[in-house]
C-alpha atoms as a PDB file:
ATOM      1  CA  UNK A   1     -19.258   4.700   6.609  1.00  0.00           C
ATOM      2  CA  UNK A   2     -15.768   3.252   5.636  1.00  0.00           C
ATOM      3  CA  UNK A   3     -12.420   4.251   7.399  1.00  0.00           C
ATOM      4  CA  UNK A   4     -11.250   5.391   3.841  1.00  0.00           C
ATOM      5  CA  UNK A   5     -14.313   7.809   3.264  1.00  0.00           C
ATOM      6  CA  UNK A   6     -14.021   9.279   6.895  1.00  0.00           C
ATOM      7  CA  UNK A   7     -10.217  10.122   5.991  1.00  0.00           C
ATOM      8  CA  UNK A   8     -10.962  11.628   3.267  1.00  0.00           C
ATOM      9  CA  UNK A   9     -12.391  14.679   4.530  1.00  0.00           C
ATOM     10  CA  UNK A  10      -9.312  15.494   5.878  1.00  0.00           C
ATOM     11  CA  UNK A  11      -6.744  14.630   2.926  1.00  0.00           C
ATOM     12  CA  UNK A  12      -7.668  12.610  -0.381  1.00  0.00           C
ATOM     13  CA  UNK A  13      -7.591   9.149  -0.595  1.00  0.00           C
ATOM     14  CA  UNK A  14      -6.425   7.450  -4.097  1.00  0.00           C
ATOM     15  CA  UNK A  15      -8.350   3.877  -4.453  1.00  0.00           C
ATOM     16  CA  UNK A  16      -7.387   2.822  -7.709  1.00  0.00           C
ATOM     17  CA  UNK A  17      -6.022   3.901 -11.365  1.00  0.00           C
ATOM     18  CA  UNK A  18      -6.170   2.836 -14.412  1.00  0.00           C
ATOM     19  CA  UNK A  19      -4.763   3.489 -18.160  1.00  0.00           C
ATOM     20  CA  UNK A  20      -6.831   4.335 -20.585  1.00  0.00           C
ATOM     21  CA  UNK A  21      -6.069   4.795 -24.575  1.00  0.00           C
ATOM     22  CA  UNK A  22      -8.275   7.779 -24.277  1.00  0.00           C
ATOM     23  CA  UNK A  23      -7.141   9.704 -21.001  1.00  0.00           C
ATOM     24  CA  UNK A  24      -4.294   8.000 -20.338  1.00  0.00           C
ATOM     25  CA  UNK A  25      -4.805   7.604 -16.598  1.00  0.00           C
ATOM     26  CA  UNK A  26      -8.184   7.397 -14.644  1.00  0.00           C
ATOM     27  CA  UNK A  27      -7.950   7.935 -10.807  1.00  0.00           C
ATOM     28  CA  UNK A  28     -10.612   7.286  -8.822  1.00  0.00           C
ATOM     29  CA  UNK A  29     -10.167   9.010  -5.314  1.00  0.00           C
ATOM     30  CA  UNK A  30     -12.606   9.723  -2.360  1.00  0.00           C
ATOM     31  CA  UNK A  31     -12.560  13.092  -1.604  1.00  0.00           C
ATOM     32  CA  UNK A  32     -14.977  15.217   1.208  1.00  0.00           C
ATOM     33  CA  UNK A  33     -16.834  11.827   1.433  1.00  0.00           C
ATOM     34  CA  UNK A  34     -17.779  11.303  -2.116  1.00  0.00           C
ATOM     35  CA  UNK A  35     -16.029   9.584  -4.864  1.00  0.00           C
ATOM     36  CA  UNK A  36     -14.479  11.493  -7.729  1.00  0.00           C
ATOM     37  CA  UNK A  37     -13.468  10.461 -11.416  1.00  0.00           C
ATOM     38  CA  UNK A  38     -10.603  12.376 -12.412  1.00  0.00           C
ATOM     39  CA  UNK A  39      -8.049  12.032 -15.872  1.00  0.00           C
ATOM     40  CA  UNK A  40      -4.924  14.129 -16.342  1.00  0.00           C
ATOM     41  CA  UNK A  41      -6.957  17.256 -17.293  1.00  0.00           C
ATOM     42  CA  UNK A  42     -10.754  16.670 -16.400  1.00  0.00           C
ATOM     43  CA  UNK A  43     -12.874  15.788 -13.671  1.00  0.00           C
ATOM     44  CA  UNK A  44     -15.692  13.522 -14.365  1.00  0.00           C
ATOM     45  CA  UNK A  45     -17.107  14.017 -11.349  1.00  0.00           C
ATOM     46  CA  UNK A  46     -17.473  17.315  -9.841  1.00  0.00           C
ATOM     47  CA  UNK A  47     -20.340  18.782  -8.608  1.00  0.00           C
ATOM     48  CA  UNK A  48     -23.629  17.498 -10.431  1.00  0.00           C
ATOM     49  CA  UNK A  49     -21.575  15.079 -12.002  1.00  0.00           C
ATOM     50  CA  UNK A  50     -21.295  13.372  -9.312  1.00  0.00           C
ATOM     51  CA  UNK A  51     -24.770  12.390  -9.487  1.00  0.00           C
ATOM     52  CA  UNK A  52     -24.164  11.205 -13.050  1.00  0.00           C
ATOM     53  CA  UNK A  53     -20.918   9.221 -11.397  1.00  0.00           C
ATOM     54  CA  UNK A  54     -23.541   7.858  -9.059  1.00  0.00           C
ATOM     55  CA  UNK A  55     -26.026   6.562 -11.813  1.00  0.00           C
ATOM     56  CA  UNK A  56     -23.713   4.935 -13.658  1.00  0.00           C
ATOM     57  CA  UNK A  57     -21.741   3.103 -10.908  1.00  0.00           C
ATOM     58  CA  UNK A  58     -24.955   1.946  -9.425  1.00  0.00           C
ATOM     59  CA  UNK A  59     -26.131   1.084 -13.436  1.00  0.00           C
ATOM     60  CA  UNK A  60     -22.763  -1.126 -13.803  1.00  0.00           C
ATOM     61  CA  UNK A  61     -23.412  -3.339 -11.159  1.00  0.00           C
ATOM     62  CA  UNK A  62     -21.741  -3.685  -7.813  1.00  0.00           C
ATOM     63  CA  UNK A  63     -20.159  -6.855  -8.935  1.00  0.00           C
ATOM     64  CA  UNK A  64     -18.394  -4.894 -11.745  1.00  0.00           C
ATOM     65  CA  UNK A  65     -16.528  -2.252  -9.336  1.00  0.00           C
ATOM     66  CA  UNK A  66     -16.492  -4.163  -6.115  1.00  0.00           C
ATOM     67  CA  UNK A  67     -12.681  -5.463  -6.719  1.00  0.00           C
ATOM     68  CA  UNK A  68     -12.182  -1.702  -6.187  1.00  0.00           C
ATOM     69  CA  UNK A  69     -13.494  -1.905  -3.068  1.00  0.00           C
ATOM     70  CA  UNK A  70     -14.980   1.552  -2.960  1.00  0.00           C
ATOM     71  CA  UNK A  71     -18.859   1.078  -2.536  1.00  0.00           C
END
């Protein structure tokens, strides 16, 4: 397990944003050990989302989301 995910139980780390037309900002932060997908009012991500975060991250491809360097 990473430094950054450790941390994270105890305050959230931010690992990357980015704009979007639709959201305007996506953050992707890891939070109690799991990453989370949040926009300015919605998060993608919360409890059995998550799982769909999961399948589609690991659907993607590593290669597309490791310059994020959160897997």
């Amino acid at each position: 397990m990473n430094f950054k995910r450790l941390l994270s139980y105890l305050i959230p780390i931010k690992i990357d944003e980015i704009k979007s037309d639709i959201n305007k900002n996506l953050e992707i932060t890891w939070n109690n050990g799991q990453l989370v997908l949040d926009s300015e009012n919605t998060n993608f991500s919360y409890g059995s989302l998550q799982k769909v975060l999961r399948f589609g991250l690991k659907k993607i491809g590593f290669e597309q989301v490791n310059h994020l360097k959160v897997l």
